[in-house]
Protein backbone atom coordinates (compact mmCIF):
# COMPACT_ATOMS: atom_id res chain seq x y z
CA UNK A 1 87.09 87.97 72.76
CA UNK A 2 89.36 85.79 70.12
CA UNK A 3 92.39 88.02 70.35
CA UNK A 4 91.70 88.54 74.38
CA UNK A 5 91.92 84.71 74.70
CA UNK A 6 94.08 83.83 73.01
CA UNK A 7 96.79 86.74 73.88
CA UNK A 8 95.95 85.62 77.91
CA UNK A 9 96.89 81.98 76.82
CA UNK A 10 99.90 83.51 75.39
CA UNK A 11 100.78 85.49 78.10
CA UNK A 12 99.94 83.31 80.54
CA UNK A 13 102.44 80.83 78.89
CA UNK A 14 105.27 82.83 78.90
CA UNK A 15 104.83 83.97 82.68
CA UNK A 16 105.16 79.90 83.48
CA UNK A 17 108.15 79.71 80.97
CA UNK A 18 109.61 82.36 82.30
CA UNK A 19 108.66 81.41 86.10
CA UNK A 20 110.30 77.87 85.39
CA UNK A 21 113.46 79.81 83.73
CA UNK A 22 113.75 82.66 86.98
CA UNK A 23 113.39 79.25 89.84
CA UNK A 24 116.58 77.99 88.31
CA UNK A 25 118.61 80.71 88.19
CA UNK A 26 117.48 82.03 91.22
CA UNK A 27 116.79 79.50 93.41
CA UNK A 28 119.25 76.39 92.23
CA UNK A 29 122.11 77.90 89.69
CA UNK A 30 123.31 81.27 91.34
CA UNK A 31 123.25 80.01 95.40
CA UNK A 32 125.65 77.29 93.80
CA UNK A 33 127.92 79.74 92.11
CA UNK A 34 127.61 83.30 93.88
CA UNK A 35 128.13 83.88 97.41
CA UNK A 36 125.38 84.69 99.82
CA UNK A 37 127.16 88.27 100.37
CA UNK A 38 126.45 88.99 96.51
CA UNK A 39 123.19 87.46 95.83
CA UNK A 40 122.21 89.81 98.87
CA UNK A 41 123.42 92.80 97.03
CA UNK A 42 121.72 91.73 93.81
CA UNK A 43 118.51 91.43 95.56
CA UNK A 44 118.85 94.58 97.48
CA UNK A 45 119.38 96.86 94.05
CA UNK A 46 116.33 94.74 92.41
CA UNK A 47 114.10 95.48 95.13
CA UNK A 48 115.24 99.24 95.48
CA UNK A 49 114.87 100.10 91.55
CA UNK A 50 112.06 98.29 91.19
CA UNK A 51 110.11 100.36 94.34
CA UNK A 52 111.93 103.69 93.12
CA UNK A 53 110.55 103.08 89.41
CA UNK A 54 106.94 102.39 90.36
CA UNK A 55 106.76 105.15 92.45
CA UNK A 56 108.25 107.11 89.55
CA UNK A 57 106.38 106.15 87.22
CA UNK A 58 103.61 108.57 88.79
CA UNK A 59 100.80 106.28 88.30
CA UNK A 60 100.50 106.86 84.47
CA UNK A 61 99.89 103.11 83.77
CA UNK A 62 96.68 103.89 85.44
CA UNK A 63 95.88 106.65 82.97
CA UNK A 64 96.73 104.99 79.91
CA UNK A 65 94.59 102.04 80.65
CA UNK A 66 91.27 104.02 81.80
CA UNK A 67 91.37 107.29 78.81
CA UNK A 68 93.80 105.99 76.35
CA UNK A 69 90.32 104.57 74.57
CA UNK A 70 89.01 107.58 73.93
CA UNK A 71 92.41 108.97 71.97
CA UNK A 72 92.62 105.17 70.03
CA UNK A 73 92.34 106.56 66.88
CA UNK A 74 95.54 107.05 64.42
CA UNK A 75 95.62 111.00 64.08
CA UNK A 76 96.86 113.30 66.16
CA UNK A 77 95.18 112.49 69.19
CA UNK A 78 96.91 109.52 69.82
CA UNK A 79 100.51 111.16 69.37
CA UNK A 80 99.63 113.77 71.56
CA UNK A 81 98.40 111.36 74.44
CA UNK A 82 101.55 109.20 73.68
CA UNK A 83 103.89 112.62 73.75
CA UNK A 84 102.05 113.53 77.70
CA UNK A 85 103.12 110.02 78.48
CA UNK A 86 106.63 110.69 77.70
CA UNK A 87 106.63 113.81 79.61
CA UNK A 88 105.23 112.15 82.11
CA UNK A 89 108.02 109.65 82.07
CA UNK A 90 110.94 112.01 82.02
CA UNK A 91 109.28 114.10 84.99
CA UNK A 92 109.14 110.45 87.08
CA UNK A 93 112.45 110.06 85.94
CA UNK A 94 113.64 113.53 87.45
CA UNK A 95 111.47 112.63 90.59
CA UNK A 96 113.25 109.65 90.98
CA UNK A 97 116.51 111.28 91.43
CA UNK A 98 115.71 113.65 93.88
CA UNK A 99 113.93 111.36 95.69
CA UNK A 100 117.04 108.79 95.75
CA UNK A 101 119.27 111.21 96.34
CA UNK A 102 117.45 112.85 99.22
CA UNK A 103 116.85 108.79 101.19
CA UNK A 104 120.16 107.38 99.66
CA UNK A 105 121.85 107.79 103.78
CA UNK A 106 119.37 105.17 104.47
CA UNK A 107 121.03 102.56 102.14
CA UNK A 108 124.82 103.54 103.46
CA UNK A 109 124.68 102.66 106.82
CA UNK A 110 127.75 101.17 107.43
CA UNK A 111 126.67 97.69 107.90
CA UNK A 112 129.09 94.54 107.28
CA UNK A 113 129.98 94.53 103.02
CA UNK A 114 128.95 98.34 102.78
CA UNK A 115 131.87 98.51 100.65
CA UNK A 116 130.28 95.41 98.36
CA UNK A 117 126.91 97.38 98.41
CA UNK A 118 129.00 100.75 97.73
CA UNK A 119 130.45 99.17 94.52
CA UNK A 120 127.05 98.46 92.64
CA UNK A 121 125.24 101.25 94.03
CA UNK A 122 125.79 103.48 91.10
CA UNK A 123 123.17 101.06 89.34
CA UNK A 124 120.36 101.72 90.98
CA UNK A 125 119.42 105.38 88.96
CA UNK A 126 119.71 104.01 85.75
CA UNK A 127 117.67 101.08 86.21
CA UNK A 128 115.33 103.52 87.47
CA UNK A 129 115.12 105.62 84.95
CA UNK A 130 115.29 102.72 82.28
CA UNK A 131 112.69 100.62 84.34
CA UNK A 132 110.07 103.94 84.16
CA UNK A 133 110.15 103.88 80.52
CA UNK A 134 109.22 99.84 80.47
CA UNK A 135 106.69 100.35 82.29
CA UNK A 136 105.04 102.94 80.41
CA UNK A 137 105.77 101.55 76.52
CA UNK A 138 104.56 97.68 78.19
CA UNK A 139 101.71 99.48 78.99
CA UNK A 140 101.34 100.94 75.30
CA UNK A 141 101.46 98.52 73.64
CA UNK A 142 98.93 96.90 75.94
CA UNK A 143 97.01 99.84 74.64
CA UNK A 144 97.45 98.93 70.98
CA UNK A 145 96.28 95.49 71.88
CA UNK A 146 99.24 93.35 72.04
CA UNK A 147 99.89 92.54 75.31
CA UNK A 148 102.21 89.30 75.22
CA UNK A 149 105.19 91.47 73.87
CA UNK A 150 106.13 93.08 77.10
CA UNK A 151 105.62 89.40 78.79
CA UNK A 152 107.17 87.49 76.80
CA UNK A 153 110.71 90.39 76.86
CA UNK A 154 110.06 90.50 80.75
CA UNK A 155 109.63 86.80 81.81
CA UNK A 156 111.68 85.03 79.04
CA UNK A 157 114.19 87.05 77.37
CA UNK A 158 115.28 88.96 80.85
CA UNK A 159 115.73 85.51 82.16
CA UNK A 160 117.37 83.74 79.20
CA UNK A 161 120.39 86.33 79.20
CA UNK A 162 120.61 85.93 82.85
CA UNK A 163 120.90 82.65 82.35
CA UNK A 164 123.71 83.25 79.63
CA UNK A 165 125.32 85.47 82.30
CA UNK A 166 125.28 82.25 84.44
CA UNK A 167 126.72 80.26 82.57
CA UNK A 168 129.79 82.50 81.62
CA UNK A 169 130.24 82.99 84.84
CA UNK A 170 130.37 79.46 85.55
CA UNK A 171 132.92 78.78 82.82
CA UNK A 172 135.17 81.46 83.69
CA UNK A 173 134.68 83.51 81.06
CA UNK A 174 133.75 86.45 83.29
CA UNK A 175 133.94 87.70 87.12
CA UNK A 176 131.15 88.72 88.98
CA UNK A 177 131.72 92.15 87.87
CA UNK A 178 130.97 90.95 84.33
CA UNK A 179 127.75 88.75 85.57
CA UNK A 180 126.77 91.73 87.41
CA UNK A 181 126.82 94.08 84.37
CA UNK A 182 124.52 91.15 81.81
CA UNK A 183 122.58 90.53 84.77
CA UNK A 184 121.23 94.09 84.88
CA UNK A 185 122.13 94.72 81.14
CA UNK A 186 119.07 91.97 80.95
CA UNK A 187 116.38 94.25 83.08
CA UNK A 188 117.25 96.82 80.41
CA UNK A 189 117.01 94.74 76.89
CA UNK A 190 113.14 95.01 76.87
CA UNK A 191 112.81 98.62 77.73
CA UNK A 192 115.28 98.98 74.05
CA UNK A 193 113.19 96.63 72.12
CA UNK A 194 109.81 98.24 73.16
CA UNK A 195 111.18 101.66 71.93
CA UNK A 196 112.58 100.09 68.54
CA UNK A 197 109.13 98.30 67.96
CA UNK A 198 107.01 101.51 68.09
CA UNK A 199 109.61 103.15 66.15
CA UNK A 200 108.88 100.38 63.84
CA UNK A 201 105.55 100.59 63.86
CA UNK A 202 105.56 104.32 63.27
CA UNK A 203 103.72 104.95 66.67
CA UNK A 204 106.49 106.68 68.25
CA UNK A 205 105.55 110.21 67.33
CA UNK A 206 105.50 112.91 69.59
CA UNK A 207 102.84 115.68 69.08
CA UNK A 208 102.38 118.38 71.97
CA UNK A 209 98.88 118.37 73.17
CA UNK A 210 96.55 121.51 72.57
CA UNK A 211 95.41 123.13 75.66
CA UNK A 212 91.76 122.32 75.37
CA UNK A 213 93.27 118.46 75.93
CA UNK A 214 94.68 119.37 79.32
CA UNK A 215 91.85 121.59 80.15
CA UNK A 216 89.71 119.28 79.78
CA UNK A 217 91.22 116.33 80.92
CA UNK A 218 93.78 117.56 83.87
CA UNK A 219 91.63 116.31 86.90
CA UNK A 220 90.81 113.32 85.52
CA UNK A 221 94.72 112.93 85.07
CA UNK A 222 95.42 113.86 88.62
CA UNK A 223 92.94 111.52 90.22
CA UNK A 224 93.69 108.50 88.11
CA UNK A 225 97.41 109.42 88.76
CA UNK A 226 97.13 109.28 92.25
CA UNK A 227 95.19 106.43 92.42
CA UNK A 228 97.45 104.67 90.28
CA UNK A 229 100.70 105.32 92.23
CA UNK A 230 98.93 104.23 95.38
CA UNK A 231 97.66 100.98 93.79
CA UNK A 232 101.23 100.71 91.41
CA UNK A 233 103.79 101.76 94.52
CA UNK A 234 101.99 99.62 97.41
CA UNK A 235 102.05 96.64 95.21
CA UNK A 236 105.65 96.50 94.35
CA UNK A 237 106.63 97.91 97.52
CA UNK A 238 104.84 95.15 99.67
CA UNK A 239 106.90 92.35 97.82
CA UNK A 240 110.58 94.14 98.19
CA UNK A 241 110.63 96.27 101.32
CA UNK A 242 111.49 93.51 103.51
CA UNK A 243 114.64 93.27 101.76
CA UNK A 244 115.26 97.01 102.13
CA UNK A 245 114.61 97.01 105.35
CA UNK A 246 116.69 94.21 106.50
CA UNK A 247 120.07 96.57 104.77
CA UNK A 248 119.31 98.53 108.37
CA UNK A 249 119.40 95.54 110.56
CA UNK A 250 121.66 92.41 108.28
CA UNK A 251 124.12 91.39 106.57
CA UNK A 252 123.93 91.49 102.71
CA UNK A 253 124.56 87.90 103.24
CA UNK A 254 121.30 87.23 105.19
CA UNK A 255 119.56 89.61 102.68
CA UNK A 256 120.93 87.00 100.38
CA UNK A 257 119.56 84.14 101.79
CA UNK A 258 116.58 85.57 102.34
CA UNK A 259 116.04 86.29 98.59
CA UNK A 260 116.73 82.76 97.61
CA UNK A 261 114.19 81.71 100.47
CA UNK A 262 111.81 84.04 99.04
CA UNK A 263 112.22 82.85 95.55
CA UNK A 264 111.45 79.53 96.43
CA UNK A 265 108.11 80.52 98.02
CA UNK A 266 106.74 82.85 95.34
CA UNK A 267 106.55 79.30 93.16
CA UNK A 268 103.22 78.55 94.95
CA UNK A 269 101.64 82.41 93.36
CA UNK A 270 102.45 80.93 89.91
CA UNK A 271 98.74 79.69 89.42
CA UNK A 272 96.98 82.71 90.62
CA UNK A 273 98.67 85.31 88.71
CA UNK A 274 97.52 83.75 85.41
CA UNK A 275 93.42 83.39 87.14
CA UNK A 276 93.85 87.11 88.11
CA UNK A 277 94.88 88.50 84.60
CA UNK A 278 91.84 86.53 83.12
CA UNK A 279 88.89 87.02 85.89
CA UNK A 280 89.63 90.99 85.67
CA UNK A 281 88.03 90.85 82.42
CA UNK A 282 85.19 89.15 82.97
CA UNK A 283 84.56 90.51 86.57
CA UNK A 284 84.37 93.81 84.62
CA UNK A 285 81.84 92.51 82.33
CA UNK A 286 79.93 90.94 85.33
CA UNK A 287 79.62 94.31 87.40
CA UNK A 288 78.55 96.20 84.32
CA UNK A 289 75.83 93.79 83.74
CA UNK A 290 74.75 93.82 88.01
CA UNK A 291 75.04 90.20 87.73
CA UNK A 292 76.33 89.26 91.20
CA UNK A 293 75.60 85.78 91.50
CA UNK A 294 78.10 85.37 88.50
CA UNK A 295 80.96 86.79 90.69
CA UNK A 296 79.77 85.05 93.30
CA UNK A 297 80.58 81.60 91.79
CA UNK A 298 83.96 82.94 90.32
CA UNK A 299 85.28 84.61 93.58
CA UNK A 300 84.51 81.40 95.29
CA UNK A 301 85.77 79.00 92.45
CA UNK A 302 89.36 80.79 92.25
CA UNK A 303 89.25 80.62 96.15
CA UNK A 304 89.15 76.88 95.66
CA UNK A 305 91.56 76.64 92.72
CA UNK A 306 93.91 78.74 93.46
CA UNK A 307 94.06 77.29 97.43
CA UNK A 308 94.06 73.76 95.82
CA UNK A 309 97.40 74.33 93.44
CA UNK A 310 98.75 76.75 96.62
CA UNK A 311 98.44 73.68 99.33
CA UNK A 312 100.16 71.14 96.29
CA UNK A 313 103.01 73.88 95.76
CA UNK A 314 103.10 74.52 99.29
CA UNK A 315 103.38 71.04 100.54
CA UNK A 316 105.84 70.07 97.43
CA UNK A 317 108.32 72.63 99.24
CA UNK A 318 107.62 72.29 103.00
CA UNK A 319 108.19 68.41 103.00
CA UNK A 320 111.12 69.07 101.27
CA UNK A 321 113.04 71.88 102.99
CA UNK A 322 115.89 69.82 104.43
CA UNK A 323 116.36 68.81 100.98
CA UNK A 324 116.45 72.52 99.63
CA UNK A 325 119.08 73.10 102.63
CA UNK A 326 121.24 70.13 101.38
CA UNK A 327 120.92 71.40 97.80
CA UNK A 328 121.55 74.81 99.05
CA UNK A 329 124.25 74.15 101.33
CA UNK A 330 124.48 74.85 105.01
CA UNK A 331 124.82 78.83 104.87
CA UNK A 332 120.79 78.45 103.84
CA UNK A 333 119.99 77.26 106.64
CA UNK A 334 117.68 80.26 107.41
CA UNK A 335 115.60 79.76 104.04
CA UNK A 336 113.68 76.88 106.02
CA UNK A 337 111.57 79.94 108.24
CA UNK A 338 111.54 82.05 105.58
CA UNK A 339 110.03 79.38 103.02
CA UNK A 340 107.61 78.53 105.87
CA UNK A 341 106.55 82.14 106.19
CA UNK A 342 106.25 83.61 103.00
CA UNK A 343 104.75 80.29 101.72
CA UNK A 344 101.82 80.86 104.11
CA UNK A 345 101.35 84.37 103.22
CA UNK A 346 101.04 83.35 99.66
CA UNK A 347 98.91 80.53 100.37
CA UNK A 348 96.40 82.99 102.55
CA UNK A 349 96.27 85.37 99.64
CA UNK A 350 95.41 82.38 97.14
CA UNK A 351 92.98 81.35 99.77
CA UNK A 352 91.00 84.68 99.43
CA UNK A 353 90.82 84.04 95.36
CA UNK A 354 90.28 87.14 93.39
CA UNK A 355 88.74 89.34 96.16
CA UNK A 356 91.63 92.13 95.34
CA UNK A 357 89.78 92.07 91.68
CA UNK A 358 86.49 92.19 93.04
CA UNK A 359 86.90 95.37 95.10
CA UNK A 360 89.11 97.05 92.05
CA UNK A 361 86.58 96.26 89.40
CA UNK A 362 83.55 97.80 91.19
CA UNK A 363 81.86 100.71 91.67
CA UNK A 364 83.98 100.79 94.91
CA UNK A 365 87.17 100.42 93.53
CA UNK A 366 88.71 103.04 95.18
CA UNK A 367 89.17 100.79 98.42
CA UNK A 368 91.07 98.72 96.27
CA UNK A 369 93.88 101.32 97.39
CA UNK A 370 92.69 101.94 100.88
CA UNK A 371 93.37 97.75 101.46
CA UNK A 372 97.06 97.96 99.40
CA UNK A 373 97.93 101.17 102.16
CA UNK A 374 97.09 99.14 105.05
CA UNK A 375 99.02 96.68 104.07
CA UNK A 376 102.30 98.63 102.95
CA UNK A 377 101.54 100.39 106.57
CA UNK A 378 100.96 96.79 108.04
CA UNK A 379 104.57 95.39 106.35
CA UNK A 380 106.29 98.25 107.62
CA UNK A 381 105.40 98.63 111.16
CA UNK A 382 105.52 94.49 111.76
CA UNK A 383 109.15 94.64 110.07
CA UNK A 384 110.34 97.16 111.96
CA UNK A 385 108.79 95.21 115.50
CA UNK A 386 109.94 91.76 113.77
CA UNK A 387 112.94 91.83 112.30
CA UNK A 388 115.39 92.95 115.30
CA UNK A 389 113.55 90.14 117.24
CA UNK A 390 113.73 87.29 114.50
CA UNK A 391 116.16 88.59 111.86
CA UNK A 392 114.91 87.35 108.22
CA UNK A 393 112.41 84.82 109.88
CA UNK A 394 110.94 88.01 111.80
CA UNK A 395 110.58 89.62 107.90
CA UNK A 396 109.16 86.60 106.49
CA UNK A 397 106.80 86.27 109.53
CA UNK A 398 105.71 89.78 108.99
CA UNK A 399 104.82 89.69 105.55
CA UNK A 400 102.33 86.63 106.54
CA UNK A 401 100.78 88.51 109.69
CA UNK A 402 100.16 91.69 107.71
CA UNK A 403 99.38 89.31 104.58
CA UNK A 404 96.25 87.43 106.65
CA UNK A 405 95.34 90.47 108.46
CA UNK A 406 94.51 92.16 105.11
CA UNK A 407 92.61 89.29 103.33
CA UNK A 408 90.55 89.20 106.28
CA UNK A 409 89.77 93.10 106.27
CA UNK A 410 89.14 92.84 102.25
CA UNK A 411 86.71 89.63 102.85
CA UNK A 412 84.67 91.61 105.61
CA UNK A 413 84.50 94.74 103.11
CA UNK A 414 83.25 92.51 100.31
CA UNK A 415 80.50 90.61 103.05
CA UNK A 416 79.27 93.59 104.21
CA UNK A 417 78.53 95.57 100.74
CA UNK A 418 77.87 92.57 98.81
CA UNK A 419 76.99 89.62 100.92
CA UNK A 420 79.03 87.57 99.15
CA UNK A 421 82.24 85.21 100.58
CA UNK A 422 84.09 82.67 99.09
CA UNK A 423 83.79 79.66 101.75
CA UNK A 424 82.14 76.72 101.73
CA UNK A 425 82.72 73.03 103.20
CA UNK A 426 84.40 72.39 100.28
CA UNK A 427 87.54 74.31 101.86
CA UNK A 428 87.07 71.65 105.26
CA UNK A 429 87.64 69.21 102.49
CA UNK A 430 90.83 70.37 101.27
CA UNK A 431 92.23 71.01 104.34
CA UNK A 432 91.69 67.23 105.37
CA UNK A 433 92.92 66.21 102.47
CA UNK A 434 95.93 68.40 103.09
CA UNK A 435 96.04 67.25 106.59
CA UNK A 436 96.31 63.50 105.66
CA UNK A 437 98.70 64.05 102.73
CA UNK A 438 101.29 65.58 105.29
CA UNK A 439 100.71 62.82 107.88
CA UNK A 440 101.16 60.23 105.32
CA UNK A 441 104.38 61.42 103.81
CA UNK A 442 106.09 63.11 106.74
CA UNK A 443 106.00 59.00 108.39
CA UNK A 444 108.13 58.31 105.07
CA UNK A 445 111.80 57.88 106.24
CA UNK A 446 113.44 60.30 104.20
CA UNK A 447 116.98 58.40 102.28
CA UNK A 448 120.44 60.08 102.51
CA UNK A 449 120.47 61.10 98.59
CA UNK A 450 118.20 63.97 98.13
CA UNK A 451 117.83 64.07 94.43
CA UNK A 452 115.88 60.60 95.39
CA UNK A 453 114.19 61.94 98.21
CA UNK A 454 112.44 64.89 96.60
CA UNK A 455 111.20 62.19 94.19
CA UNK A 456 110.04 59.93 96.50
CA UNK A 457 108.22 62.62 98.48
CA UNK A 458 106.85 64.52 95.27
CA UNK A 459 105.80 61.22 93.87
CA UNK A 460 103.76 60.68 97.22
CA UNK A 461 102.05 63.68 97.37
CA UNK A 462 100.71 63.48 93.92
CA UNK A 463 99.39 59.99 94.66
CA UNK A 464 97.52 61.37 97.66
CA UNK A 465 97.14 64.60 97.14
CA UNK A 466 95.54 64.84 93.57
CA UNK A 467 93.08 61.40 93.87
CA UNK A 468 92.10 63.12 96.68
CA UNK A 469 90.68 66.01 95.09
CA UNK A 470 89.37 64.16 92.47
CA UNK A 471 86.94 61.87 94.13
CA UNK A 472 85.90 64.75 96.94
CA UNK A 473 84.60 66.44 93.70
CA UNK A 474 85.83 69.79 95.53
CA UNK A 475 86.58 71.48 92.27
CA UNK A 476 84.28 70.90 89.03
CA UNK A 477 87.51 72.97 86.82
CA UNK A 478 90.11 71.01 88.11
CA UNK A 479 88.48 67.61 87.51
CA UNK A 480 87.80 68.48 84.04
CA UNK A 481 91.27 69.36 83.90
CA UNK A 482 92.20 66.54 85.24
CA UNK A 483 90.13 63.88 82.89
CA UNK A 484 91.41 65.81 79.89
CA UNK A 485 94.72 65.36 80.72
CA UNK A 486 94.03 61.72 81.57
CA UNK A 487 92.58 61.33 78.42
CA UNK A 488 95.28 62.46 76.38
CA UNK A 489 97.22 59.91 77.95
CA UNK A 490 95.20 57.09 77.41
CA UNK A 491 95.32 57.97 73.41
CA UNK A 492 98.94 57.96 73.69
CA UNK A 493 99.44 54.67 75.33
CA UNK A 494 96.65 52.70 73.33
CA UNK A 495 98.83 54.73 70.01
């Protein structure tokens, strides 16, 4: 458990380093510097690659992390499972091809900047094919028990030499041909690294598997293949469709503003991803042992946590839109729906804790994939209905319809095998508190600068806000949290 905790604290680290690093390029440096026309197309051939690459990837993370155990030792065994994983790869990589090659008419439709979309398209295979291969040596080296590597290449260094691109860009020292070309020159740098470190570590060997391996072992492969392209595929795809869908109906520059919207809202998921790494573990642990009333407490503890940080996120941003829009500039005006929207989705999954984890690390886990189906189904059909009413509000809004009709479906599911829930009065609580904390500072008058403004308003809901959920005693791991990090200041100040 020593290395598990303390490569999760690692990990977990480096995904708020690098969260902090992506919010200001994303959301504050490159809406200052690029136009909304080409953050739209930078968004667009993220979300695309990133979809195409899961989907290529032909669920093999899945396999890796469920029989790779039983081929840990350093012989031939391992070097043959390694060598199936290439293959794998390299067939996902074909598949990708054909596949983009066979929808790529839906991506040219002649819509306003086609010819700006045109120009960068030739990206989009590469990435692909480069993004496949991450994917599976992340997962690897997960396998050989270092997992921070791939996090701390993915969330830091990706960002860092974006950030460099940034900045030459800012100083002239390149067009945004150049910033275009480090910018995805950055997705890439990990997938290179990962390679050179097995190299290094003498683990990329390539052994072709005896047939008694695939005998034995090809159903297994199939099943936890397909399983793991539904789960892999439907998760990726539910967070960048929208934008790929909106190519058919938008501008790229409304795709653009959309993506900075978006960015802004994903802040409030920052907590939750960390809880759902850990609690896999030990929800795991907790089914094999049939102890229920242990994942009873922690489905309805990280309901409470994670909907406690959400609402503070969520109400740091909301109060604050018309200051994003000034900081923004007036061709974001649409990120105010948009942040509204997708902040609420987020906040409803947060609200349902980990009840995704639950389902995937039973007995049952199998509906885990059912759920992410109906809600890839759900975020198509309500885009398509949505989006030529509403335009990027009608995405955003979709995303939070399907979003709450799915938490509710996975909730029933999990009350009606295991009669457990997450709810209490505790969560009447928070909402008052959340309630009165929005009264109090939405009376504020707001002041013309809004540098000033967001501090006056961020000051004022942590004054209400977090005292608030103190003395309500609503959440036994945040006030700990809270009186150790009171503590620490006290030492300093008597020091």
């Amino acid at each position: 458990m020593g290395v598990i905790i303390k490569q999760s604290m690692r990990s977990t680290s480096y995904s708020y380093i690098g969260a902090v690093i992506g919010f200001l390029n994303a959301g504050l440096l490159m809406p200052k510097l690029l136009s909304t026309d080409e953050i739209g197309v930078i968004g667009l051939i993220v979300s695309i690659f990133l979809v195409f690459s899961q989907l290529s990837s032909l669920g093999f993370g899945h396999v890796l992390n469920r029989l790779f155990p039983y081929f840990r030792n350093p012989d031939d065994n391992r070097y043959q499972f390694f060598t199936i994983g290439m293959l794998v790869s390299v067939a996902g990589s074909f598949f990708s091809v054909v596949v983009y090659f066979l929808i790529r008419h839906w991506f040219n439709d002649g819509t306003a900047n086609q010819d700006l979309y045109d120009t960068y398209e030739y990206y989009i295979l590469p990435l692909t094919i480069i993004t496949i291969f991450l994917n599976y040596f992340d997962n690897y080296y997960r396998m050989l028990f270092n997992a921070t590597i791939g996090v701390f290449l993915k969330e830091i260094i990706t960002k860092v030499f974006i950030s460099v691109g940034i900045l030459f860009y800012y100083l002239g020292f390149i067009q945004f041909f150049g910033f275009v070309l480090i910018y995805f020159a950055a997705y890439s740098l990990p997938t290179f690294v990962l390679a050179f470190g097995l190299l290094y570590r003498g683990e990329f060997k390539l052994r072709w598997p005896r047939k008694y391996y695939i005998k034995r072992l090809k159903w297994a492969f199939i099943s936890l293949s397909v399983f793991g392209v539904i789960i892999g595929f439907s998760n990726v795809a539910v967070s960048n469709f929208d934008r790929m869908m909106l190519k058919s109906f938008e501008t790229l520059a409304v795709i653009g503003v959309y993506t900075t919207g978006f960015n802004f809202a994903t802040l409030i998921l920052m907590p939750a991803r960390s809880m759902k790494r850990i609690a896999s573990v030990v929800l795991a642990e907790s089914w094999r042992n049939r102890d229920l009333p242990n994942i009873a407490t922690i489905l309805e503890k990280s309901s409470i946590t994670q909907f406690i940080s959400g609402i503070y996120l969520f109400l740091g941003l909301w109060l604050n839109v018309d200051n994003i829009i000034a900081m923004l500039g007036p061709n974001y005006e649409g990120v105010r729906l948009v942040i509204l929207f997708i902040g609420l989705s987020n906040l409803t999954e947060m609200l349902s804790g980990v009840s995704m984890s639950v389902i995937s690390t039973s007995k049952k886990y199998v509906y885990a994939a059912y759920f992410m189906v109906l809600l890839l189904s759900l975020v198509v059909i309500s885009n398509l209905i949505f989006i030529p009413m509403l335009g990027i509000a009608g995405a955003a809004l979709a995303t939070w319809i399907s979003m709450l009709i799915v938490v509710v479906a996975r909730l029933i599911f999990i009350w009606s095998n295991y009669k457990i829930q997450p709810f209490s009065v505790k969560h009447i609580k928070i909402l008052l508190i959340m309630g009165l904390t929005y009264l109090i500072v939405i009376l504020v008058p707001s002041v013309s600068n809004f540098i000033i403004d967001v501090l006056i308003k961020g000051t004022l809901i942590s004054i209400i806000f977090i005292p608030g959920i103190y003395f309500s005693k609503v959440s036994v791991d945040i006030n700990l949290k809270l009186e150790q990090i009171l503590s620490i200041v006290i030492k300093k100040i008597r020091k």
